[in-house]
Protein backbone atom coordinates (compact mmCIF):
# COMPACT_ATOMS: atom_id res chain seq x y z
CA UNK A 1 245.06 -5.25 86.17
CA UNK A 2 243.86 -8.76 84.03
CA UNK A 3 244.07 -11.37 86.12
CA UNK A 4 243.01 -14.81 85.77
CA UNK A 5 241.13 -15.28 88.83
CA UNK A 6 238.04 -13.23 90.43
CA UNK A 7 237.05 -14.38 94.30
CA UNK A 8 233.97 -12.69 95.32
CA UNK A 9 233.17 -12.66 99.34
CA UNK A 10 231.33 -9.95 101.36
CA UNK A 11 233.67 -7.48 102.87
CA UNK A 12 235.48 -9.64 105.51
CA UNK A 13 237.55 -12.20 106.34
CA UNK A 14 235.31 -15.23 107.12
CA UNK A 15 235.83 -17.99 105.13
CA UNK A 16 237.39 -16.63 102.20
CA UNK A 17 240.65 -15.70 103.96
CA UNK A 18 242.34 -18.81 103.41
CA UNK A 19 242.21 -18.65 99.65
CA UNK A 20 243.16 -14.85 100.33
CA UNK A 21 246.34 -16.64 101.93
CA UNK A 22 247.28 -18.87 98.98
CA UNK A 23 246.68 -16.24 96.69
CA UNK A 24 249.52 -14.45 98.66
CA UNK A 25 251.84 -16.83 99.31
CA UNK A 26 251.88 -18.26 95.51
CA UNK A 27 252.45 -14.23 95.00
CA UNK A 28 249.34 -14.77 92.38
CA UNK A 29 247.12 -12.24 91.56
CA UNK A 30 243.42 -11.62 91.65
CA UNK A 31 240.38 -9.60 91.65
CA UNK A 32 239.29 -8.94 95.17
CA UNK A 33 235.67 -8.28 95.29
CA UNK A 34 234.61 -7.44 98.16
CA UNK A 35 230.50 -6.57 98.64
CA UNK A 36 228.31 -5.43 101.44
CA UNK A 37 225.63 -7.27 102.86
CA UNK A 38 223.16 -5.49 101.27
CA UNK A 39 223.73 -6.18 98.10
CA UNK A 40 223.43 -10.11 98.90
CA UNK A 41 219.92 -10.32 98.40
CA UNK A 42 220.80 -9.40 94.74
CA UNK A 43 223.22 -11.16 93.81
CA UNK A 44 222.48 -14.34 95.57
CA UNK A 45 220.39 -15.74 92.69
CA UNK A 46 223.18 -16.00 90.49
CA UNK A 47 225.36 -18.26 92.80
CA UNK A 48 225.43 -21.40 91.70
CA UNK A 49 224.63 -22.76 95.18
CA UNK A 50 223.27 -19.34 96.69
CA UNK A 51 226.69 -18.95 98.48
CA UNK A 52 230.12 -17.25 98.61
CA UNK A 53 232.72 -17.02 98.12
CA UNK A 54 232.59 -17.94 94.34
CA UNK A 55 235.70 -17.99 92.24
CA UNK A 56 235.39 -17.13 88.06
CA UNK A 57 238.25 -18.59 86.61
CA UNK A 58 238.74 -19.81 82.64
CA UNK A 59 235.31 -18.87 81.95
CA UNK A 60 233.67 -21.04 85.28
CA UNK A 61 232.64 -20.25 88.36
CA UNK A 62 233.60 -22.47 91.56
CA UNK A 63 231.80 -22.10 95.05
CA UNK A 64 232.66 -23.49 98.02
CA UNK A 65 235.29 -21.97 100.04
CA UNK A 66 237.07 -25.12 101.03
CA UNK A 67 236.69 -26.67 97.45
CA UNK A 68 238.36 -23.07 96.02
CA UNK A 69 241.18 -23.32 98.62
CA UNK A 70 241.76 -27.03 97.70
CA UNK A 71 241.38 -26.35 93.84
CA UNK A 72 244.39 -23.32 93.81
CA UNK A 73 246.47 -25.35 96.69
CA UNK A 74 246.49 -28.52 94.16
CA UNK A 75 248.10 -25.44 91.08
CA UNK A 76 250.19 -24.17 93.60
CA UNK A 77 251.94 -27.17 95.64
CA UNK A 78 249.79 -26.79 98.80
CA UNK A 79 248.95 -30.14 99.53
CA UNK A 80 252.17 -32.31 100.66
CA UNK A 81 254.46 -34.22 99.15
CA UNK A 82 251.96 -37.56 98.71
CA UNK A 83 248.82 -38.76 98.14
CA UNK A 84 248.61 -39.57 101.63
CA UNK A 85 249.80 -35.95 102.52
CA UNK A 86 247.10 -34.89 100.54
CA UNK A 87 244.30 -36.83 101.92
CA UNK A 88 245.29 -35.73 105.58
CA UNK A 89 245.08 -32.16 104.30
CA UNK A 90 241.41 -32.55 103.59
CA UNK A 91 241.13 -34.66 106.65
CA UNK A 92 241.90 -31.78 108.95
CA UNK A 93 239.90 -29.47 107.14
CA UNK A 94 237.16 -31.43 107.59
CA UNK A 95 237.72 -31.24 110.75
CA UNK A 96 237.79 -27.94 110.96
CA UNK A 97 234.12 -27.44 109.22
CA UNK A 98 232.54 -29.85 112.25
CA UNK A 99 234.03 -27.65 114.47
CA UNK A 100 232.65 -24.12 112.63
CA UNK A 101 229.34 -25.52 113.07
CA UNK A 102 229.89 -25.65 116.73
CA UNK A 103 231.35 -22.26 116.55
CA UNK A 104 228.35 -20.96 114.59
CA UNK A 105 225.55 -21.76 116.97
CA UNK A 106 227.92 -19.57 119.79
CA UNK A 107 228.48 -16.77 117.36
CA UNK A 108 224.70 -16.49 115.97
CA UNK A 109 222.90 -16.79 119.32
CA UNK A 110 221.28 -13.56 120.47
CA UNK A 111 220.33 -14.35 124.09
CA UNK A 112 222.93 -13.78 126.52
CA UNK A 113 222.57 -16.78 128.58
CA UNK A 114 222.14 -19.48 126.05
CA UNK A 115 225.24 -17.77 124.49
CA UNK A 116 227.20 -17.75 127.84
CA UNK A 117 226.02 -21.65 127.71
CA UNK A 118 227.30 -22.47 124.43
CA UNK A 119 230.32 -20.51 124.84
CA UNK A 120 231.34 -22.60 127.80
CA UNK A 121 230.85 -25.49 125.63
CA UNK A 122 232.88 -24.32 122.86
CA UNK A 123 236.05 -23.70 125.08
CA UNK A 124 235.67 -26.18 127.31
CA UNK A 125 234.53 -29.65 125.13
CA UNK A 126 234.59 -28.37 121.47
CA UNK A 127 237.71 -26.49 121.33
CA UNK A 128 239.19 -28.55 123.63
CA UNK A 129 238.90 -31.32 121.44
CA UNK A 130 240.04 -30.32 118.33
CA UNK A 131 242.68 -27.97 119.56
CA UNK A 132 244.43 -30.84 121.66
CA UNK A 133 244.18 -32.69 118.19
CA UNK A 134 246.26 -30.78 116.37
CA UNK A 135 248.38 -29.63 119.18
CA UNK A 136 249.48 -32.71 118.87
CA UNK A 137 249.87 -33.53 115.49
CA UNK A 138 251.95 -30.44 115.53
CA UNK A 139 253.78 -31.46 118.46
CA UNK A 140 254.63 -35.58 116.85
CA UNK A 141 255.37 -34.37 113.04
CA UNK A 142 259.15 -35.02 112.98
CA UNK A 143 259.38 -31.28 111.34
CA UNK A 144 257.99 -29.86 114.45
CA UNK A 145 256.10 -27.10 112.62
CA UNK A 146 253.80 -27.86 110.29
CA UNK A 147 250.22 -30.10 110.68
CA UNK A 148 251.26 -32.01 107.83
CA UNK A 149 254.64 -33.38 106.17
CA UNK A 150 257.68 -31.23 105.93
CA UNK A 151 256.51 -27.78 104.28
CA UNK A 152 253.59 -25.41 104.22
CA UNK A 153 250.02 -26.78 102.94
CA UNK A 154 246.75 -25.13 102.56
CA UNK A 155 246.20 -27.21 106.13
CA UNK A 156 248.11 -24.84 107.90
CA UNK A 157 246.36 -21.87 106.40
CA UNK A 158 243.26 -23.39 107.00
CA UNK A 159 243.60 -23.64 110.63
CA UNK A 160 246.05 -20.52 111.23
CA UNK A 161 242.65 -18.37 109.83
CA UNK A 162 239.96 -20.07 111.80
CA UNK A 163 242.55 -19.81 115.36
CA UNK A 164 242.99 -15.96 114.23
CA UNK A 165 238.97 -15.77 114.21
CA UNK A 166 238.48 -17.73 117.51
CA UNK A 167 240.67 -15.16 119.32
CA UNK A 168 238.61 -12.41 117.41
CA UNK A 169 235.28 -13.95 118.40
CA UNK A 170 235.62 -16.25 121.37
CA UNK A 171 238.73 -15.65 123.63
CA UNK A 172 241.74 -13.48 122.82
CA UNK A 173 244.18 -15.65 124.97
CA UNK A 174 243.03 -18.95 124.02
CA UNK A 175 245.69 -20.30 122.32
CA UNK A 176 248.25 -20.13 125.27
CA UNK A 177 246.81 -23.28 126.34
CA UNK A 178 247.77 -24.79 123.07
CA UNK A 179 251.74 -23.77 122.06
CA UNK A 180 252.22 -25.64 118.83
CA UNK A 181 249.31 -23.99 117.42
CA UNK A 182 250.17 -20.74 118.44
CA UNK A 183 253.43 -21.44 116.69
CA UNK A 184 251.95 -22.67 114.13
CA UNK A 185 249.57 -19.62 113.29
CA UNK A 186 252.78 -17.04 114.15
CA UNK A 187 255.04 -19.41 111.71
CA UNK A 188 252.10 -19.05 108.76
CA UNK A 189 251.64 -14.95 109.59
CA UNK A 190 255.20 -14.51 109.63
CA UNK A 191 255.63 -15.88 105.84
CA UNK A 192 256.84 -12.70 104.02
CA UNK A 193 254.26 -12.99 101.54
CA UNK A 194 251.60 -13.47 104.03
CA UNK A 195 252.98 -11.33 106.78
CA UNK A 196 252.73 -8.50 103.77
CA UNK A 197 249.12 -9.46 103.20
CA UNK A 198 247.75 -9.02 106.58
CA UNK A 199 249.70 -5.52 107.11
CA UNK A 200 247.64 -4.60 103.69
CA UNK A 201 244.50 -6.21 103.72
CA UNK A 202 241.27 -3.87 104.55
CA UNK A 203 240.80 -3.40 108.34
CA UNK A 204 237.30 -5.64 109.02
CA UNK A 205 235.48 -6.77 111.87
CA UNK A 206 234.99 -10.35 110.78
């Protein structure tokens, strides 16, 4: 199949999974590659910031997973209705890279007790914080659904992913403490093309 778009990531969901969800939604296709960690070492030179995911489109390569997302959600109507829609899309996902930083020192510490420690302080200040945030943002948007404006935006993808991988990593029930986002993330899984997606997509641990 040609396609005009190749997104290279290791085998797993990380943070490549939100571009994975635009893809499907716009119902765009692409070249999946998916590669194991050992073959990182290799390939990592030719990154143009030693990173993935990378994205080769019209004979360029892109890094950054958030500036990929941003860059297909701008060609595919992902970003609101106005400039200041827009801007409060990057806003929250922003917000959502301070809080992966706090979630990465939890998920990368290898001694059970400092990890009990920072796990406590993930729930319990870091979550806490950022969760009640956009319960509420959820909860005062007019449209009752959506983090931003009236329809979908790569904002809501953003965050449906990363509350998808704090069940997987951190607590499985966590979100019953926070009801618009659980909506929120069962209102993005449910979109048919999505929903089709994540019954297809390759079963991985991360």
């Amino acid at each position: 199949m040609t396609t005009d778009y190749k997104l290279t990531y290791f085998n797993a969901r990380g943070i490549a999974e939100p571009i994975r969800y635009i893809f499907a939604y716009a119902e765009v296709p692409y070249e999946d590659v998916r590669i194991e960690k050992e073959s990182w070492p290799e390939l990592k030179p030719n990154t143009p910031w030693g990173q993935i995911p990378t994205l080769e489109t019209e004979g360029q390569v892109l890094a950054q997973s958030s500036t990929i997302a941003r860059f297909l959600a701008r060609k595919y109507d992902l970003v609101g209705s106005t400039d200041l829609e827009a801007a409060q899309c990057d806003e929250l996902v922003d917000a959502i890279g301070d809080l992966k930083l706090e979630w990465k020192k939890f998920f990368l510490e290898l001694d059970p007790e400092k990890r009990d420690e920072l796990k406590k302080n993930l729930i319990g200040v870091q979550i806490r914080k950022y969760f009640t945030k956009f319960d509420s943002m959820i909860g005062s948007n007019p449209d009752g659904t959506h983090l931003v404006g009236k329809s979908f935006t790569w904002a809501d993808f953003y965050v449906a992913c990363y509350l998808e991988a704090v069940e997987r990593t951190v607590d499985a029930s966590i979100l019953e403490e926070y009801p618009n986002l659980k909506g929120l993330k069962e209102e993005v899984n449910n979109i048919p093309q999505i929903k089709t997606w994540i019954e297809s997509r390759p079963d991985t641990v991360n």
